[in-house]
Structures are given as C-alpha cells and as structure tokens.
PDB file of N, CA and C in Angstrom:
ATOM      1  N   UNK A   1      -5.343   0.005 111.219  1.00  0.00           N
ATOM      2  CA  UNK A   1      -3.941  -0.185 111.467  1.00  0.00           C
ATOM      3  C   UNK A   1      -3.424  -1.427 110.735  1.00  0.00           C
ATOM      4  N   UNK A   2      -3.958  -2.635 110.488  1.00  0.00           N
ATOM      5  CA  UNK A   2      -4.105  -3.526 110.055  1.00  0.00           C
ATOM      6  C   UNK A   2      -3.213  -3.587 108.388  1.00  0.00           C
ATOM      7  N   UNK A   3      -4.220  -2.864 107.808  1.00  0.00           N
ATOM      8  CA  UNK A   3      -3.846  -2.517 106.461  1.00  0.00           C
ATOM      9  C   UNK A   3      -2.539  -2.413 106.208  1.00  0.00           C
ATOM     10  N   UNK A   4      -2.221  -0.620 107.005  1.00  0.00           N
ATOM     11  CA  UNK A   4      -1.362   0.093 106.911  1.00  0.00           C
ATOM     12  C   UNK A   4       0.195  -0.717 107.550  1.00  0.00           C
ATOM     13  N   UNK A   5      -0.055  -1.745 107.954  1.00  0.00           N
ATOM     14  CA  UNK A   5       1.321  -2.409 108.789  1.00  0.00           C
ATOM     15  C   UNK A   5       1.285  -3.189 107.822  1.00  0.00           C
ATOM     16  N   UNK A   6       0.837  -3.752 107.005  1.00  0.00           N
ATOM     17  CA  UNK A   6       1.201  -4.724 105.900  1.00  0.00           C
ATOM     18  C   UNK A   6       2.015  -4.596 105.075  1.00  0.00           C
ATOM     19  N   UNK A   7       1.454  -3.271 104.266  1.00  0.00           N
ATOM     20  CA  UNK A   7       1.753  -2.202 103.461  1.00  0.00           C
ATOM     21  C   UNK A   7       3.584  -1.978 103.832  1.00  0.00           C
ATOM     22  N   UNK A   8       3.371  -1.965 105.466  1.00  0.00           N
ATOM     23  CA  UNK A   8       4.658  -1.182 105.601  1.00  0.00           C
ATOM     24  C   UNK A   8       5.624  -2.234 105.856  1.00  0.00           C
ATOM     25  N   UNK A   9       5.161  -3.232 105.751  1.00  0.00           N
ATOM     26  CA  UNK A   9       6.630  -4.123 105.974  1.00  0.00           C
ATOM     27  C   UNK A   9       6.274  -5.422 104.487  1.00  0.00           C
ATOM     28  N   UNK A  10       5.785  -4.614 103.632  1.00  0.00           N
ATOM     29  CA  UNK A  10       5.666  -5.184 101.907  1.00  0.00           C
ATOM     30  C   UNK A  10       4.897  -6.542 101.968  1.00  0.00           C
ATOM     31  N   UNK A  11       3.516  -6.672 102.771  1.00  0.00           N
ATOM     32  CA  UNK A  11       2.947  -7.559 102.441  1.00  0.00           C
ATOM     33  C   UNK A  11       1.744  -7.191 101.493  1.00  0.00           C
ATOM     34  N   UNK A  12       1.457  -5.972 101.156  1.00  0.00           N
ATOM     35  CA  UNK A  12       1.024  -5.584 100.410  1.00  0.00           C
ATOM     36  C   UNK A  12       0.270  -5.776  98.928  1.00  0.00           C
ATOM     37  N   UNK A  13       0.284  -4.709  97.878  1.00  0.00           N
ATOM     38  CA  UNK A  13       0.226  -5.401  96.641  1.00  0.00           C
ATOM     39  C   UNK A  13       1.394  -5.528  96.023  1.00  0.00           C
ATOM     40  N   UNK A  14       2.694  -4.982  96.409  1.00  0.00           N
ATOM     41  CA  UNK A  14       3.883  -5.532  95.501  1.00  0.00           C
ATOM     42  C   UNK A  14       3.708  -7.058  96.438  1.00  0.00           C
ATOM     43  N   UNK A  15       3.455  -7.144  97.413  1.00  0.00           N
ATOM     44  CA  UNK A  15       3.481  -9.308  97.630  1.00  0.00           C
ATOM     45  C   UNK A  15       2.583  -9.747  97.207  1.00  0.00           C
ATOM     46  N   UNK A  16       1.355  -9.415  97.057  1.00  0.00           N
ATOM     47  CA  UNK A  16       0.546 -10.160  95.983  1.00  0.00           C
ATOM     48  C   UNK A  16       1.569 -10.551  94.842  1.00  0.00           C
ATOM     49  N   UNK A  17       2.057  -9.024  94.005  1.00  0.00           N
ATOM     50  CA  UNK A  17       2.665  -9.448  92.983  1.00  0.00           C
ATOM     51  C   UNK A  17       3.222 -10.521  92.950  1.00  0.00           C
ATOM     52  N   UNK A  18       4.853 -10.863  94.139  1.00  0.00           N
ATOM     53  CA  UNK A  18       5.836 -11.334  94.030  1.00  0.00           C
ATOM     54  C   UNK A  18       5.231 -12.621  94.137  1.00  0.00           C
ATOM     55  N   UNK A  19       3.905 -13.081  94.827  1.00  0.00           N
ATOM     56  CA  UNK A  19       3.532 -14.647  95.141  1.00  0.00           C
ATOM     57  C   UNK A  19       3.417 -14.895  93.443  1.00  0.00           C
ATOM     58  N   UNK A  20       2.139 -13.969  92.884  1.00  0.00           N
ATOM     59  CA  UNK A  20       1.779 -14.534  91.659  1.00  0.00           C
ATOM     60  C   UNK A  20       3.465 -14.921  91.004  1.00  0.00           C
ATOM     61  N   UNK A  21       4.213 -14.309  90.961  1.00  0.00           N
ATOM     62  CA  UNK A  21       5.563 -14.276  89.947  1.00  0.00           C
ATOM     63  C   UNK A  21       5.859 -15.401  90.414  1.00  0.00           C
ATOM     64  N   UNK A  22       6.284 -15.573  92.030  1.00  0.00           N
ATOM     65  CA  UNK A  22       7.001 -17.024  92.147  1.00  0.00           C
ATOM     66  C   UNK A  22       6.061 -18.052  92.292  1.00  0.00           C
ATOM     67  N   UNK A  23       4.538 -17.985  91.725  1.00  0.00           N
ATOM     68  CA  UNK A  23       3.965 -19.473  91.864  1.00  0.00           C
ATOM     69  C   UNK A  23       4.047 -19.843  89.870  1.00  0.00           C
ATOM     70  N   UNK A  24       4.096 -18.611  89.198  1.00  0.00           N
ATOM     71  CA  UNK A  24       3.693 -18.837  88.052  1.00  0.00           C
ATOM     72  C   UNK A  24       5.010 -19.375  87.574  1.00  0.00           C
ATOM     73  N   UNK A  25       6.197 -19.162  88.553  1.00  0.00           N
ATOM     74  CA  UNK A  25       7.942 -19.268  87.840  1.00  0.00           C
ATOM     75  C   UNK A  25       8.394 -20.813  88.281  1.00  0.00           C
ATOM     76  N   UNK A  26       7.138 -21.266  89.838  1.00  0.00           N
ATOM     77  CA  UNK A  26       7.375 -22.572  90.516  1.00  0.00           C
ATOM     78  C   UNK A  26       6.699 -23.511  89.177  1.00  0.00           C
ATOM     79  N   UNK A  27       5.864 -23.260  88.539  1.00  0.00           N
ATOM     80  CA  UNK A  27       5.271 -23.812  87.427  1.00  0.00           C
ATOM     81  C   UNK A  27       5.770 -24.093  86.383  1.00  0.00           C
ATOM     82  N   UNK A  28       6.355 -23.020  85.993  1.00  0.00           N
ATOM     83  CA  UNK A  28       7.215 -23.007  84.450  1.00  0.00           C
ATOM     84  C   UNK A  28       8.364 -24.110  85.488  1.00  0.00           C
ATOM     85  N   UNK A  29       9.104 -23.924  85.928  1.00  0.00           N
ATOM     86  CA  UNK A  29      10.829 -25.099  86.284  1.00  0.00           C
ATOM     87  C   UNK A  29       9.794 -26.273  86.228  1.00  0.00           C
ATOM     88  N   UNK A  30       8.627 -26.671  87.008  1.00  0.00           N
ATOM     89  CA  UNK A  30       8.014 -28.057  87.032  1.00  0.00           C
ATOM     90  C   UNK A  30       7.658 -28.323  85.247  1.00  0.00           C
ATOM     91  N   UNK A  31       6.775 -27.630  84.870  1.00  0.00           N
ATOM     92  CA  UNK A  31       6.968 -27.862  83.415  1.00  0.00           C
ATOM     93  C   UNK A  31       8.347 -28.553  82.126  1.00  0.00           C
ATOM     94  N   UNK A  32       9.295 -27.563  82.749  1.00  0.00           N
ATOM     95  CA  UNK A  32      10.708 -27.884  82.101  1.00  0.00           C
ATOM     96  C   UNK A  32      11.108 -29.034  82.492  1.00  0.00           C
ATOM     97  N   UNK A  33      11.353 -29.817  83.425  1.00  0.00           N
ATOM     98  CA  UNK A  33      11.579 -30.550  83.922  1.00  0.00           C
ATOM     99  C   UNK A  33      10.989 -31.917  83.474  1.00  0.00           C
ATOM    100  N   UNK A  34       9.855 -31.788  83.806  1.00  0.00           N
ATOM    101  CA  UNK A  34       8.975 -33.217  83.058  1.00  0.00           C
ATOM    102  C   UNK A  34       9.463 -33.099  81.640  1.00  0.00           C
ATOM    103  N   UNK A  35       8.838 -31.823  81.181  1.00  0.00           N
ATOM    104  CA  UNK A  35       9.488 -32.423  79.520  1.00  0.00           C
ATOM    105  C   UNK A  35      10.603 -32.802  79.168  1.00  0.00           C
ATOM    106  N   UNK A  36      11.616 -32.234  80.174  1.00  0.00           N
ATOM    107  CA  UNK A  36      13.139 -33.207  79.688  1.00  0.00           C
ATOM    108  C   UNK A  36      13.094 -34.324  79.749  1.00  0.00           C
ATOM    109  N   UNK A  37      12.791 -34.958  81.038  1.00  0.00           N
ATOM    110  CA  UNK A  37      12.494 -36.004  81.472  1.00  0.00           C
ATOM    111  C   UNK A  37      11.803 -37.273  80.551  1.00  0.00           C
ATOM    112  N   UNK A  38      10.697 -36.786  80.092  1.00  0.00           N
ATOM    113  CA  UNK A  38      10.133 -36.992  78.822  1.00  0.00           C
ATOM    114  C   UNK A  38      10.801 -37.594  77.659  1.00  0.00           C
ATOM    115  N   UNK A  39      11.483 -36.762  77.823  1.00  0.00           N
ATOM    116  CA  UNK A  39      12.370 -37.119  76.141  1.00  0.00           C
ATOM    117  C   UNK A  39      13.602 -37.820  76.416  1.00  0.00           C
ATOM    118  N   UNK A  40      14.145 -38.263  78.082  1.00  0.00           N
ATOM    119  CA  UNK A  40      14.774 -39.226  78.502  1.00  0.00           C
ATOM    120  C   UNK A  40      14.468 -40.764  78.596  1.00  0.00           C
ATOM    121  N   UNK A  41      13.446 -40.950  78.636  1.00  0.00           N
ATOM    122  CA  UNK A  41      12.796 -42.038  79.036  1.00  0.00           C
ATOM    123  C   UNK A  41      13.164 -43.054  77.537  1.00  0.00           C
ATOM    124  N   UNK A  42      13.572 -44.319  78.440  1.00  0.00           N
ATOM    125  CA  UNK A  42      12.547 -45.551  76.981  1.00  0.00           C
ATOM    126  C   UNK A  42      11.285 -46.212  77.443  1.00  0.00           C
ATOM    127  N   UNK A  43      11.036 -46.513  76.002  1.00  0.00           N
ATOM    128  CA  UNK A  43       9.622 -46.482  76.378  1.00  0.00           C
ATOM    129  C   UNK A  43       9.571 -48.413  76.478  1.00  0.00           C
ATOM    130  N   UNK A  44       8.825 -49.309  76.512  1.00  0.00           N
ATOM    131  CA  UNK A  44       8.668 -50.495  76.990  1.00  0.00           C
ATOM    132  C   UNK A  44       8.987 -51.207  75.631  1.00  0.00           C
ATOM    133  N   UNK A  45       8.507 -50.992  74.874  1.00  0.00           N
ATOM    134  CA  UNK A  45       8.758 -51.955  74.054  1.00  0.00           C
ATOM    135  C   UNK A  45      10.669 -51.721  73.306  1.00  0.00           C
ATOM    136  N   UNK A  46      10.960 -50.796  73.634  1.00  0.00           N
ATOM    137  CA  UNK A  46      12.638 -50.621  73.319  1.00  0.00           C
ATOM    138  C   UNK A  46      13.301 -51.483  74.532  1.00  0.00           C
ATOM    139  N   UNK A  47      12.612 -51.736  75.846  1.00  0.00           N
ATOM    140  CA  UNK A  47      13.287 -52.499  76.957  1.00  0.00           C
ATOM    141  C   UNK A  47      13.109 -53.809  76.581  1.00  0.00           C
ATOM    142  N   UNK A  48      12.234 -54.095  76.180  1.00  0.00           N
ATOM    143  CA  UNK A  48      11.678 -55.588  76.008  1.00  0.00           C
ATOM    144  C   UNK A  48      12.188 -55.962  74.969  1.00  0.00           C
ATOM    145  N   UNK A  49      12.745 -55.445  73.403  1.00  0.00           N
ATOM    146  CA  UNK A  49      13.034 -56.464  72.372  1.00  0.00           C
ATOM    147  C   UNK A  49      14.145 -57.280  72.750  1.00  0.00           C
ATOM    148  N   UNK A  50      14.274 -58.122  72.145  1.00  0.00           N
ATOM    149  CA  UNK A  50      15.030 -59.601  72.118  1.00  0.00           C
ATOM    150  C   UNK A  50      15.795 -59.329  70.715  1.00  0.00           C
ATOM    151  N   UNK A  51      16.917 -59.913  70.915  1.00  0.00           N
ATOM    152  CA  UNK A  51      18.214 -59.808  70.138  1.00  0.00           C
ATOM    153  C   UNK A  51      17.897 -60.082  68.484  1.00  0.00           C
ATOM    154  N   UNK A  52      16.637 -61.240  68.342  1.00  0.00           N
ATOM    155  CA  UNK A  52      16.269 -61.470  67.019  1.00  0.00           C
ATOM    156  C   UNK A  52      15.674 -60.443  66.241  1.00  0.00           C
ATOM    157  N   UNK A  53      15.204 -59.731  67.204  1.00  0.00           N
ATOM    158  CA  UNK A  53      13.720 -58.655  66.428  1.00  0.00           C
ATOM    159  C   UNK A  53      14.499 -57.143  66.002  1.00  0.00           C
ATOM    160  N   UNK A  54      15.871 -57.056  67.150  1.00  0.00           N
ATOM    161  CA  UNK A  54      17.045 -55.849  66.477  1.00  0.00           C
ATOM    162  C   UNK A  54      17.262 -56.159  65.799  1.00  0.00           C
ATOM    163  N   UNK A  55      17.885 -57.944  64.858  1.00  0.00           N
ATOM    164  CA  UNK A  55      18.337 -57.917  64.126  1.00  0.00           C
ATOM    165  C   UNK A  55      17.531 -57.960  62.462  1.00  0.00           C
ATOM    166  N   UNK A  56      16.258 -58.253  63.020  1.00  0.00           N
ATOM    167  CA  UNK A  56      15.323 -58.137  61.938  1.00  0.00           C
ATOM    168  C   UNK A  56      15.172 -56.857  61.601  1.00  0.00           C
ATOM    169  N   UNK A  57      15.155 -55.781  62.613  1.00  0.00           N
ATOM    170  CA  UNK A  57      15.347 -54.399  62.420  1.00  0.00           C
ATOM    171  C   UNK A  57      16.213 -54.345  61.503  1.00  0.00           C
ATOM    172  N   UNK A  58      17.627 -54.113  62.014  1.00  0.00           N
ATOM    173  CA  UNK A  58      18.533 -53.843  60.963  1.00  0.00           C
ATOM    174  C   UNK A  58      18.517 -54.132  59.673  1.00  0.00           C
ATOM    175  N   UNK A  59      18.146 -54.947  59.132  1.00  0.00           N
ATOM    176  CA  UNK A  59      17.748 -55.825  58.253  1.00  0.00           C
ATOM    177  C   UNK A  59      17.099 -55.176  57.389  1.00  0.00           C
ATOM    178  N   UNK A  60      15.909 -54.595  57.899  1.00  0.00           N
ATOM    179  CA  UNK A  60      14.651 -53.900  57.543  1.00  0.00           C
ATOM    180  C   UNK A  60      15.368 -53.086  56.914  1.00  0.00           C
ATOM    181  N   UNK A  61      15.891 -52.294  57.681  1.00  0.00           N
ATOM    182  CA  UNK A  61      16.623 -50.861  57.405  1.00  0.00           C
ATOM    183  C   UNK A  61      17.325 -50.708  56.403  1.00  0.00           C
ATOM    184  N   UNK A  62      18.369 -51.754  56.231  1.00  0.00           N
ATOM    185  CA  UNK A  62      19.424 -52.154  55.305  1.00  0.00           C
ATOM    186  C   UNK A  62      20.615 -51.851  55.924  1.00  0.00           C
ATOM    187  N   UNK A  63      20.799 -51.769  57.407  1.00  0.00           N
ATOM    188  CA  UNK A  63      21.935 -51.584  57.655  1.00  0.00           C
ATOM    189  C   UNK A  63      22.683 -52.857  57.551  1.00  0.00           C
ATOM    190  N   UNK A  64      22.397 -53.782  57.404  1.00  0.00           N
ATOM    191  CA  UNK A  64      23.082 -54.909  57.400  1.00  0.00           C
ATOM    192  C   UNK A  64      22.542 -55.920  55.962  1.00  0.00           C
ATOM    193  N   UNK A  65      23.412 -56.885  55.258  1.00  0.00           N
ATOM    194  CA  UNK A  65      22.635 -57.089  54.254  1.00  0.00           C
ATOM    195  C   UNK A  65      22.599 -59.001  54.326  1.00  0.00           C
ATOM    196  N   UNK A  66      22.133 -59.650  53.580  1.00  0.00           N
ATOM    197  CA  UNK A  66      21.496 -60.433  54.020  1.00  0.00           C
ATOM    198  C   UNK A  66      22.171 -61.542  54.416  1.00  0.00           C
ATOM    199  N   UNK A  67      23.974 -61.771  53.932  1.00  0.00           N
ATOM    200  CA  UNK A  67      24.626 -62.657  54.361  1.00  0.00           C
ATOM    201  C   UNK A  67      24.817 -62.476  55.649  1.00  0.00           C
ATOM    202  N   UNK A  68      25.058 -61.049  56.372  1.00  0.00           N
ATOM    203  CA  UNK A  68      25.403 -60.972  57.394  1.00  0.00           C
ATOM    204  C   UNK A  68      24.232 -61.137  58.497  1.00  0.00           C
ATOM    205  N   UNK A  69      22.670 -61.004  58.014  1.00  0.00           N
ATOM    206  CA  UNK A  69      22.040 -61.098  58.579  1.00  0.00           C
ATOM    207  C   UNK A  69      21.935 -62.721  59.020  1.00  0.00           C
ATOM    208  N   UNK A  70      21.863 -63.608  58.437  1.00  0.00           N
ATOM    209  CA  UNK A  70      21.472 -65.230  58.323  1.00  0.00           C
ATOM    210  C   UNK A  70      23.233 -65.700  59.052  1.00  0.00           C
ATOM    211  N   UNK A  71      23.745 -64.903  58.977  1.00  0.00           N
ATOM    212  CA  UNK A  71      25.454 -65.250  60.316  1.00  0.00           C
ATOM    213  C   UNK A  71      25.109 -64.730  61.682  1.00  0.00           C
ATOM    214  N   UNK A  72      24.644 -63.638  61.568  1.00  0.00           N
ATOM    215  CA  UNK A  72      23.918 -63.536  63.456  1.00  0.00           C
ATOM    216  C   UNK A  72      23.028 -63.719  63.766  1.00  0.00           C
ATOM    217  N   UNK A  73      22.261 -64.315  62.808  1.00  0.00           N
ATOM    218  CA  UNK A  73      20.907 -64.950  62.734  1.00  0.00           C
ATOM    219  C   UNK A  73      21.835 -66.520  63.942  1.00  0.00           C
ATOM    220  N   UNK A  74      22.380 -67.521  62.814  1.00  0.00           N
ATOM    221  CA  UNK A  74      22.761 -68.200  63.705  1.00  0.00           C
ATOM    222  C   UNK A  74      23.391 -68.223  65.281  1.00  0.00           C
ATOM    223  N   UNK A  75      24.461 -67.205  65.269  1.00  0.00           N
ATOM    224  CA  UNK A  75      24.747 -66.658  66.117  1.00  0.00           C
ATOM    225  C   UNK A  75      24.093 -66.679  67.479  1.00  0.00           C
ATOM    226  N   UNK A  76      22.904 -66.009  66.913  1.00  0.00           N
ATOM    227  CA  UNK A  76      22.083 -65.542  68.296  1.00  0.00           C
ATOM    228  C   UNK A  76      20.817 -66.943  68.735  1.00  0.00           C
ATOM    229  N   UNK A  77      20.621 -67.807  67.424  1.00  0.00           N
ATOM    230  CA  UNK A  77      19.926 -69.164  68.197  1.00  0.00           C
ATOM    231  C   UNK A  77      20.597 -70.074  68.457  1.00  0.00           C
TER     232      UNK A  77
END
C-alpha cells in the first residue's frame, strides 16, 4: 500500500524528478550569483592606493603628460 499511495499523491518518480530539477536549478541561481558578485568586487590593492601611486599611474599610461604630472605631484605633497 505504501508504494501505491506515493505514487498517488506524486511522490513518486515524477518527484524524484522534480527534486533532481529543483536542486540542480538551486545550484545553477547560487552559481550566477557569486559570479556576478565576483566581477563586483575591488580587490585590495585598488582600496589601498594612495593619491601618489594613481598619479604615477596616469603618468605611466600617458593620460596625463609630464607638466601636469609634477603640478599634482605638488599638489598632493
């Protein structure tokens, strides 16, 4: 009788199915999630630079060129 009452009120193998579907679907959203998350984050050393070492950046880069660099150079000591 056991069986057959399972069966009949769908605890069955379509609920096997439906667990596997919603543990494998609870997985995939946790997956998505971290990886956004992921690609939100800064990472420590972007929290930590100090105003001199952006501007040495820029510098680097050439967004800024060298008169203007040695004016917020002063600026900032």
């Amino acid at each position: 009788m056991g069986y057959r009452y399972m069966l009949h009120y769908g605890f069955g193998h379509g609920g096997n199915f439906m667990m596997i579907l919603f543990v494998l679907l609870f997985i995939a959203i946790l997956y998505v999630l971290f990886k956004s998350n992921k690609n939100n984050t800064l990472s420590v050393a972007e929290v930590t630079e100090n105003p001199l070492t952006i501007l040495k950046k820029r510098y680097a880069k050439g967004e800024i060129d060298k008169a203007e660099f040695e004016e917020k150079k002063k600026d900032i000591i």
